[in-house]
C-alpha atoms as a PDB file:
ATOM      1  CA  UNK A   1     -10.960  98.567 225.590  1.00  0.00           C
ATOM      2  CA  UNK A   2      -8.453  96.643 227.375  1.00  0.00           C
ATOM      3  CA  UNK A   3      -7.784  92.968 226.698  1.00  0.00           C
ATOM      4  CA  UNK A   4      -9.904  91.284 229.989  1.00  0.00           C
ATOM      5  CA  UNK A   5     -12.891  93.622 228.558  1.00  0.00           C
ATOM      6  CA  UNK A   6     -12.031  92.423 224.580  1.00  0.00           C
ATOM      7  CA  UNK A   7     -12.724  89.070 225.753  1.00  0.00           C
ATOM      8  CA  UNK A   8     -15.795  89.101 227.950  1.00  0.00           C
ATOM      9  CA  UNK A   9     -17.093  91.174 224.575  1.00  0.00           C
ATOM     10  CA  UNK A  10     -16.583  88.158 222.199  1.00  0.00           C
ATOM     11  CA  UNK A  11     -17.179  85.856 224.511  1.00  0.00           C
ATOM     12  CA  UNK A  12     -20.986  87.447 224.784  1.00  0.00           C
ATOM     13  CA  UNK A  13     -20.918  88.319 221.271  1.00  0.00           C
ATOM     14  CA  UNK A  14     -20.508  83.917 220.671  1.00  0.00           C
ATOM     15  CA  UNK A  15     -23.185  83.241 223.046  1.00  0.00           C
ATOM     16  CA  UNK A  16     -25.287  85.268 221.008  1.00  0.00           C
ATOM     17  CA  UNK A  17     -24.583  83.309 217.735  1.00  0.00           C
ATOM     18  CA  UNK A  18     -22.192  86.094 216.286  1.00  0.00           C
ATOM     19  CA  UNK A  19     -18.761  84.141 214.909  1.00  0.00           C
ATOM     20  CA  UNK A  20     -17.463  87.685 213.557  1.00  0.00           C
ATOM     21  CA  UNK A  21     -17.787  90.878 211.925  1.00  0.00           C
ATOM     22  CA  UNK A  22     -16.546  92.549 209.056  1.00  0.00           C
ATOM     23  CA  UNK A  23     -13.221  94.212 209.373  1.00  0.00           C
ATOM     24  CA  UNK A  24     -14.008  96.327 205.941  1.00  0.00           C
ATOM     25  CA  UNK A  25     -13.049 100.160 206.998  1.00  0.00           C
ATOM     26  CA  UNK A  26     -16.391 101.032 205.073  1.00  0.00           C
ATOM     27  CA  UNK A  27     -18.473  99.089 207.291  1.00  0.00           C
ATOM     28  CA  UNK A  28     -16.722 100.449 210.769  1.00  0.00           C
ATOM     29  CA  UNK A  29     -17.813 104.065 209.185  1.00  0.00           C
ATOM     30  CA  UNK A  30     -21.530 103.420 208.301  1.00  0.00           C
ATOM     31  CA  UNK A  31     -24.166 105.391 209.621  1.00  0.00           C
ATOM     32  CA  UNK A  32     -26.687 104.699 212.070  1.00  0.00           C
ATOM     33  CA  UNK A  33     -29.380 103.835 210.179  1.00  0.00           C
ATOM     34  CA  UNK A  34     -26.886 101.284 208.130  1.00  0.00           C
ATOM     35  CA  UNK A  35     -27.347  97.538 208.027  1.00  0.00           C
ATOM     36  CA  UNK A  36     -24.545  95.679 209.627  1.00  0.00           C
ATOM     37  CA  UNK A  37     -22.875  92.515 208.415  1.00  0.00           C
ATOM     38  CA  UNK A  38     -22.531  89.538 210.917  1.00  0.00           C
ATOM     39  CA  UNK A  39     -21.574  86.419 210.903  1.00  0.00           C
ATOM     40  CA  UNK A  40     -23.927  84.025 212.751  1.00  0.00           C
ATOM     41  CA  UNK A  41     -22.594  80.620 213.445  1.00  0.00           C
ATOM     42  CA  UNK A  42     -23.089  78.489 210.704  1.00  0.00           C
ATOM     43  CA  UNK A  43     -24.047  80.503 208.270  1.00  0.00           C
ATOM     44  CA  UNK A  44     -22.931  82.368 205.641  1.00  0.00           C
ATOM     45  CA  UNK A  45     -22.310  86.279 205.888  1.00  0.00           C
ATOM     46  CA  UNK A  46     -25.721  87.709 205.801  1.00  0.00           C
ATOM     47  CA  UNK A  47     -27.179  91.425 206.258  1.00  0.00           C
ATOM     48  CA  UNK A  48     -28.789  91.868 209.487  1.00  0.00           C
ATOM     49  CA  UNK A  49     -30.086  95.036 211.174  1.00  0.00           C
ATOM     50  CA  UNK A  50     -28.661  96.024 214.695  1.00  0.00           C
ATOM     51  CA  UNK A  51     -31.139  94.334 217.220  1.00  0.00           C
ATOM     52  CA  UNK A  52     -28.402  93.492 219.945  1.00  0.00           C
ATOM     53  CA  UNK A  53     -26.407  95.579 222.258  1.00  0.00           C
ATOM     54  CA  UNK A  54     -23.493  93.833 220.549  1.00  0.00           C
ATOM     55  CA  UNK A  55     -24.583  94.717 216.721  1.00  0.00           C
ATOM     56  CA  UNK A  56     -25.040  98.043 218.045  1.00  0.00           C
ATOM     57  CA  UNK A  57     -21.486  98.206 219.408  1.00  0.00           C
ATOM     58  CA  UNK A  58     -20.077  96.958 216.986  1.00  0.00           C
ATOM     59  CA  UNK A  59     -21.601  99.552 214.358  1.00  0.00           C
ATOM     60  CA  UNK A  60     -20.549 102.337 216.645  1.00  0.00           C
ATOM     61  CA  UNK A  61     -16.742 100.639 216.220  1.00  0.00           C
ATOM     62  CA  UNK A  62     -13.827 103.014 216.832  1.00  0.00           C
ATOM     63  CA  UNK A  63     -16.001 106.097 216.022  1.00  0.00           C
ATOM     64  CA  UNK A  64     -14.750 109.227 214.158  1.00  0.00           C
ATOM     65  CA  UNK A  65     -18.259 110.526 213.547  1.00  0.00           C
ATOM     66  CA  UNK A  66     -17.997 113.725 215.514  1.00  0.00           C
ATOM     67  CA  UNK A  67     -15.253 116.108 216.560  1.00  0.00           C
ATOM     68  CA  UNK A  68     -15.093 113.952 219.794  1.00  0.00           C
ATOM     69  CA  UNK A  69     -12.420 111.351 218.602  1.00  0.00           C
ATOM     70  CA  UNK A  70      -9.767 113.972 217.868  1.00  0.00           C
ATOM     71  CA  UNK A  71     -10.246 116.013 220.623  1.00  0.00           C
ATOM     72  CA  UNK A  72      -8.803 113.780 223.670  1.00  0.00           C
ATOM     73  CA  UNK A  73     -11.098 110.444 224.078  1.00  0.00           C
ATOM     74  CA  UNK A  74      -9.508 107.892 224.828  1.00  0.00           C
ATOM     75  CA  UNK A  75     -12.338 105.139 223.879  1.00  0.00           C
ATOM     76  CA  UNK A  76     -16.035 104.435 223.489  1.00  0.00           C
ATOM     77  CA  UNK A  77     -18.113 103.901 226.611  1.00  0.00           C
ATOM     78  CA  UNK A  78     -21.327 101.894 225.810  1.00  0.00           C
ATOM     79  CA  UNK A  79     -23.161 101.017 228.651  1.00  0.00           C
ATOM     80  CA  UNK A  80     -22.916  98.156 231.125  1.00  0.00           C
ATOM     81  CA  UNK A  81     -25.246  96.145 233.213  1.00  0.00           C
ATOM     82  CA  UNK A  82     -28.182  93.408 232.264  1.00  0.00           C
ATOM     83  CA  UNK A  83     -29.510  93.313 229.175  1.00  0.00           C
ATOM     84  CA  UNK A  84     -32.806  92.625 230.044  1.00  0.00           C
ATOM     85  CA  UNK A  85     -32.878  95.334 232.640  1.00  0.00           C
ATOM     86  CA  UNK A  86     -36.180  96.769 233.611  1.00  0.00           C
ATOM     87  CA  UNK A  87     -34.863  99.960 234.581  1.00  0.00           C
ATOM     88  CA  UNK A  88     -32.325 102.124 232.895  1.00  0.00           C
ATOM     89  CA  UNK A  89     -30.429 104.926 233.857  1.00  0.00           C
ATOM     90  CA  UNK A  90     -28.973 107.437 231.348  1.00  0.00           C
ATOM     91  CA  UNK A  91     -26.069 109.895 232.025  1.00  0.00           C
ATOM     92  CA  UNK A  92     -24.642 112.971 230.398  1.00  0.00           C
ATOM     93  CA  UNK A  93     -21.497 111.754 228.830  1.00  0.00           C
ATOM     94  CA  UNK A  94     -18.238 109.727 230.566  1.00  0.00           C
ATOM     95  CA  UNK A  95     -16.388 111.886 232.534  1.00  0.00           C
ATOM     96  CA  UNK A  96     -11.935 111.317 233.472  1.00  0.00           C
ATOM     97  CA  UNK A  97     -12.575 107.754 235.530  1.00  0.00           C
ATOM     98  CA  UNK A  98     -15.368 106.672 232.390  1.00  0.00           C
ATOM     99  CA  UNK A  99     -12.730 107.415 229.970  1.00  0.00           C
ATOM    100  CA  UNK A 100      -9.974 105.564 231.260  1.00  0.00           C
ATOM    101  CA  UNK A 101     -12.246 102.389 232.048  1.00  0.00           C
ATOM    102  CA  UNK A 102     -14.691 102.163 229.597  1.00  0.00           C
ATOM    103  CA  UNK A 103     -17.314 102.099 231.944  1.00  0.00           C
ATOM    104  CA  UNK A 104     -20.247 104.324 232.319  1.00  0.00           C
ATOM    105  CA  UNK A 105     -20.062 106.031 236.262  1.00  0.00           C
ATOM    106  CA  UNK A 106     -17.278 103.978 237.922  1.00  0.00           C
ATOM    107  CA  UNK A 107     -16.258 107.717 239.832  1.00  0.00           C
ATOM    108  CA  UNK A 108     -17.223 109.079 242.939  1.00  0.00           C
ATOM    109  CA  UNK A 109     -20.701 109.893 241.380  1.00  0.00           C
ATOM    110  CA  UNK A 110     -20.758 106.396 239.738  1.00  0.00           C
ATOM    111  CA  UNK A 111     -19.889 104.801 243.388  1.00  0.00           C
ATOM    112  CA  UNK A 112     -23.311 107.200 244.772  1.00  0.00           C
ATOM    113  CA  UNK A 113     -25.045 105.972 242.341  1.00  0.00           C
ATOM    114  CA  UNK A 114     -24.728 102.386 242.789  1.00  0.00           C
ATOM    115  CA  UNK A 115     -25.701 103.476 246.504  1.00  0.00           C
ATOM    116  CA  UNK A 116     -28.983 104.762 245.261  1.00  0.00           C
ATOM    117  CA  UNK A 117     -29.320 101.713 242.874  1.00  0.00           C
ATOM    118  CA  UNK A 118     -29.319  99.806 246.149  1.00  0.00           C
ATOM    119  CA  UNK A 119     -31.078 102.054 248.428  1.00  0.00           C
ATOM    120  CA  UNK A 120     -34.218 100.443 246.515  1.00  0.00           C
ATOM    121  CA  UNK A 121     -33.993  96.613 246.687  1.00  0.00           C
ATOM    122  CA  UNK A 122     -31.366  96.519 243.121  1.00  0.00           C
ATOM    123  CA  UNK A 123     -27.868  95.940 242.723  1.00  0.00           C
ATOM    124  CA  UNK A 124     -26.001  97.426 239.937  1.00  0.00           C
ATOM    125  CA  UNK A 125     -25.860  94.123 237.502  1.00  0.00           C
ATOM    126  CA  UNK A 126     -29.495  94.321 237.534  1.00  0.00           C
ATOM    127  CA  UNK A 127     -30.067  97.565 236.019  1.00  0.00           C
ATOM    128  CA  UNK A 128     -28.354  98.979 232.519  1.00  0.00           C
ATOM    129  CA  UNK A 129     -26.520 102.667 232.981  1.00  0.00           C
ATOM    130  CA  UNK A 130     -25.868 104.433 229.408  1.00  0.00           C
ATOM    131  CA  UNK A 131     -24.855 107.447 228.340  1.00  0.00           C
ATOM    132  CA  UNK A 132     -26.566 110.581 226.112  1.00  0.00           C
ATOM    133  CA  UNK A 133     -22.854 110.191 224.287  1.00  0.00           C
ATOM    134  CA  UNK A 134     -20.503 107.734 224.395  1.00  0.00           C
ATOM    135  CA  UNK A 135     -17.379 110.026 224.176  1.00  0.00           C
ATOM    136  CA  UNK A 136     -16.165 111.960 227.125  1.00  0.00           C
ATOM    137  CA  UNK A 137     -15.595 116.121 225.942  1.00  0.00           C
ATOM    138  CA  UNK A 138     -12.637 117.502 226.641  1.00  0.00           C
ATOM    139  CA  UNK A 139     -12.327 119.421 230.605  1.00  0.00           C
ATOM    140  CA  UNK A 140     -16.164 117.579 230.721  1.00  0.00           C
ATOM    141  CA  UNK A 141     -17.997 120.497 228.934  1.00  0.00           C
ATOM    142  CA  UNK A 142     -21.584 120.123 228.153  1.00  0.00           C
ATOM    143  CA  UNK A 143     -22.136 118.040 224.836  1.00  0.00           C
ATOM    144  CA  UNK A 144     -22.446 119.891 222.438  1.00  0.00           C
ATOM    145  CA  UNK A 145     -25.459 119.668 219.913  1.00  0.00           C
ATOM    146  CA  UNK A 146     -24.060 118.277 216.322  1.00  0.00           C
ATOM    147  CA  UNK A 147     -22.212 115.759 218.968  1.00  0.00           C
ATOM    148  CA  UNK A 148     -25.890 114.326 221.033  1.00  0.00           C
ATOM    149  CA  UNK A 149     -27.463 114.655 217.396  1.00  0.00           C
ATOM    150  CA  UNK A 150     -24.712 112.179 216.009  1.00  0.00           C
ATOM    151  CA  UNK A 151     -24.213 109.839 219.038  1.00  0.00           C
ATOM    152  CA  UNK A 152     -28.024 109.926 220.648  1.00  0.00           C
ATOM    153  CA  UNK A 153     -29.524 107.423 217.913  1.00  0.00           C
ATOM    154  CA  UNK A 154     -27.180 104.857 219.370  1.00  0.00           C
ATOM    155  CA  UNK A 155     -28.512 105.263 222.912  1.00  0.00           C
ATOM    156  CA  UNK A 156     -32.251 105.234 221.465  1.00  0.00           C
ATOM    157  CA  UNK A 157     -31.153 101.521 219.779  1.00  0.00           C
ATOM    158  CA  UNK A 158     -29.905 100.883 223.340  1.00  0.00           C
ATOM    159  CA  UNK A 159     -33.199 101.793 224.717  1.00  0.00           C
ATOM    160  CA  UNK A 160     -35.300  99.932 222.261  1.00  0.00           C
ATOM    161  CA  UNK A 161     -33.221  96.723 222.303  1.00  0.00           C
ATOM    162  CA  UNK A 162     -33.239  96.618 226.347  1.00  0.00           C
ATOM    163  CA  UNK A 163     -36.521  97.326 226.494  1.00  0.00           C
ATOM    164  CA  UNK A 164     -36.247  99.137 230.311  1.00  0.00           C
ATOM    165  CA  UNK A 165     -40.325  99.842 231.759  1.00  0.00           C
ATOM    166  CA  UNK A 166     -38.330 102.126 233.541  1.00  0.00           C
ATOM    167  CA  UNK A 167     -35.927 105.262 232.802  1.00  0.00           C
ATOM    168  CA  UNK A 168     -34.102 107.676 234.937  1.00  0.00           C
ATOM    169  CA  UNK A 169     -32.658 109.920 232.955  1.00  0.00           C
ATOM    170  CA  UNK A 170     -29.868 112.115 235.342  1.00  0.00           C
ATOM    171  CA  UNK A 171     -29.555 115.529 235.451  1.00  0.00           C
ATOM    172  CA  UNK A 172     -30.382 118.956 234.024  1.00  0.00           C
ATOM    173  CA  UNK A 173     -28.371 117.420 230.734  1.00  0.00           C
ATOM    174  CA  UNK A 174     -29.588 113.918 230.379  1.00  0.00           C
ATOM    175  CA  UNK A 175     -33.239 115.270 230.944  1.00  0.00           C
ATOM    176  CA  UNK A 176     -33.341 117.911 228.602  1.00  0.00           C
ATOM    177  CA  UNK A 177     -32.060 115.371 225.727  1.00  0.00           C
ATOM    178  CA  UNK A 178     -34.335 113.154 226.154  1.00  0.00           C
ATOM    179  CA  UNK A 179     -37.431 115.170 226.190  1.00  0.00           C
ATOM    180  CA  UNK A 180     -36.323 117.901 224.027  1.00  0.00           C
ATOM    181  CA  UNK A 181     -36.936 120.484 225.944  1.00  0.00           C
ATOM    182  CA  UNK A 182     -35.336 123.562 227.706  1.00  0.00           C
ATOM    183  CA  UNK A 183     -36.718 123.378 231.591  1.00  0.00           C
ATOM    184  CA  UNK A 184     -34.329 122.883 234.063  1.00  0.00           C
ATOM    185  CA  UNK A 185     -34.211 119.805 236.421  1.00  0.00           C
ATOM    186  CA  UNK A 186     -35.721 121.008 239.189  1.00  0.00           C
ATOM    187  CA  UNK A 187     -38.587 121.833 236.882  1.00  0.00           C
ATOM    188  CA  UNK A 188     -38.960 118.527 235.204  1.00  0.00           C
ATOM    189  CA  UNK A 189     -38.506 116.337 238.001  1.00  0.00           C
ATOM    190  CA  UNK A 190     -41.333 114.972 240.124  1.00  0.00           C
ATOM    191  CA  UNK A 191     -43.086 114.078 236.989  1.00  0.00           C
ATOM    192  CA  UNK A 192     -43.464 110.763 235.514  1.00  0.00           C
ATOM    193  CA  UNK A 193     -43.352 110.692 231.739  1.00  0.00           C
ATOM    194  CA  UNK A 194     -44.165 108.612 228.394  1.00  0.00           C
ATOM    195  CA  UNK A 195     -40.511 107.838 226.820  1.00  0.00           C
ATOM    196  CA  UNK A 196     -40.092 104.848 224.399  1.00  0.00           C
ATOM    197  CA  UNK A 197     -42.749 102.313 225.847  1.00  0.00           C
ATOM    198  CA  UNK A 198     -41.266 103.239 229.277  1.00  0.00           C
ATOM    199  CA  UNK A 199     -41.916 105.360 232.409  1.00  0.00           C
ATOM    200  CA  UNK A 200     -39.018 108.068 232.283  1.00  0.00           C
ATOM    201  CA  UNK A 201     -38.225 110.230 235.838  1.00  0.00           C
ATOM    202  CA  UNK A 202     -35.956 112.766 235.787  1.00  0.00           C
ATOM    203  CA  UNK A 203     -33.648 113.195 238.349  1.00  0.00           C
ATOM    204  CA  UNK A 204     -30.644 115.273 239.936  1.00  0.00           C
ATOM    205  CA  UNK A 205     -27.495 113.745 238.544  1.00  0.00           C
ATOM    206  CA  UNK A 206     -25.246 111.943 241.454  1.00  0.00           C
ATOM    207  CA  UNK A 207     -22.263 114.488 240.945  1.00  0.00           C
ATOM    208  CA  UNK A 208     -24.827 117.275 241.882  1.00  0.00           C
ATOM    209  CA  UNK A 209     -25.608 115.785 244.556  1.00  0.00           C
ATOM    210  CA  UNK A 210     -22.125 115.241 245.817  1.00  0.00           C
ATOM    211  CA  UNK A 211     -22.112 119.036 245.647  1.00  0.00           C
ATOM    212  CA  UNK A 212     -25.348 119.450 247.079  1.00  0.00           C
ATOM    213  CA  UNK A 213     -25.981 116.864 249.528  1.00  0.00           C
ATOM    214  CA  UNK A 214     -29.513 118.636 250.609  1.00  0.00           C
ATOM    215  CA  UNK A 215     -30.838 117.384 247.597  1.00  0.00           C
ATOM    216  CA  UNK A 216     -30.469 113.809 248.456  1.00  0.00           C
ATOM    217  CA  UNK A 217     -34.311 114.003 249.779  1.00  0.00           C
ATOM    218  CA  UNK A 218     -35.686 114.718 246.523  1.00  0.00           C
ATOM    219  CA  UNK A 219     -33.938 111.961 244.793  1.00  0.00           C
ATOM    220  CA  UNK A 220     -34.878 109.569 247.347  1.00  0.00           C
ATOM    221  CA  UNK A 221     -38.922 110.688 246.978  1.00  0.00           C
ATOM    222  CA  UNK A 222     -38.231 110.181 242.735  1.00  0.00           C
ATOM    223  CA  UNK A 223     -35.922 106.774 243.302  1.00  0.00           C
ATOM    224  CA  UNK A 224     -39.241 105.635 245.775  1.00  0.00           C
ATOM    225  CA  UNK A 225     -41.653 106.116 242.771  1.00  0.00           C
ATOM    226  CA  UNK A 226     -39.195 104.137 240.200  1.00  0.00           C
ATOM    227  CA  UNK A 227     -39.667 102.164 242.922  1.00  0.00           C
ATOM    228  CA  UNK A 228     -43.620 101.673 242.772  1.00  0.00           C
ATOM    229  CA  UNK A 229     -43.867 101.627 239.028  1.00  0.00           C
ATOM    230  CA  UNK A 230     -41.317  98.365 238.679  1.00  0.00           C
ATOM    231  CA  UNK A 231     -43.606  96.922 241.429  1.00  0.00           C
ATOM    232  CA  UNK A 232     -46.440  97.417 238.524  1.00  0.00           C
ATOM    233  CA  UNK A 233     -46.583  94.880 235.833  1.00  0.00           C
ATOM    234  CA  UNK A 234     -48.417  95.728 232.896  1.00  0.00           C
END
């Protein structure tokens, strides 16, 4: 996290009440599941459970929790985008470009897939883009599973904090994660499933399509019934 990106962070984190956190080494390392000590303005310290995207970051911290931190990462990739986000789109992991910025898709499949975002009325500050992990594997292998099973609670506190009616999870990866289940993307997608209070659709990821730019049609036909179901209010 550069310095420009250090500020806008605590700069959020005060208009959301929080005057600090603790810089106890025990407290960066705490699990998941942990309670996390803030400092709300005004008060004194307190225990408080993470129910902000900046509690949650900030209990992630400089993570050594898998394999991922000594094996060429160069820092933590959250997720960026609005808060309050009715759709949500989740990724594999941060590829080269992530790594270096901090910033889920900023590549050439990040720049596609702020096309897409647009192709349906959105712009990119309106949705919130995540990641199944937050670390980027060396060469950009497949995750591997002891690293989604330690990193993936943080994206489900993501999910349940942002509260998205709508999730696109992309790719073969990203899909299979989230529904816990083997079938490949061209099997799962077309289908609109239950997910966390939300509608998920699966979708192919923007660096296939790069590859495969036949496959545009599809995603346009799943991207048109996101679409449709933000039009529905519940």
């Amino acid at each position: 996290m550069d310095r420009d990106q250090l500020t806008e962070h605590l700069r959020f984190a005060k208009e959301l009440g929080v005057a600090g956190v603790s810089r106890d080494p025990a407290w960066r390392e705490t699990g998941v599941g942990s309670r996390l000590q803030i400092l709300p303005t005004g008060t004194q310290e307190m225990q408080t459970t993470p129910d902000t995207l900046t509690a949650i970051r900030a209990e992630i911290g400089d993570c050594t929790r898998c394999k991922l931190h000594r094996l060429g990462r160069r820092q933590i990739v959250f997720g960026v985008g609005n808060p309050e986000a009715d759709l949500m789109f989740v990724g594999e992991a941060p590829g080269r470009d992530e790594d270096e910025q901090g910033i889920p898709f900023v590549g050439r499949a990040g720049q596609l897939l702020t096309k897409i975002i647009e192709a349906i009325g959105l712009k990119r500050e309106d949705v919130y883009i995540a990641n199944v992990i937050k670390c980027r594997p060396p060469e950009n292998r497949n995750p591997e599973p002891d690293e989604v099973d330690t990193c993936e609670p943080f994206l489900f506190q993501q999910i349940d904090t942002i509260k998205p009616r709508v999730i696109v999870a992309l790719g073969t990866f990203a899909a299979r994660a989230l529904l816990r289940t083997l079938d490949p993307i061209s099997r799962l997608r077309g289908r609109v499933y239950e997910y966390r209070g939300a509608k998920l659709i699966p979708t192919f990821h923007p660096a296939y399509l790069l590859r495969n730019p036949s496959s545009k049609r599809e995603v346009w036909e799943d991207m048109k019934q996101v679409r449709e179901l933000l039009k529905v209010r519940s």
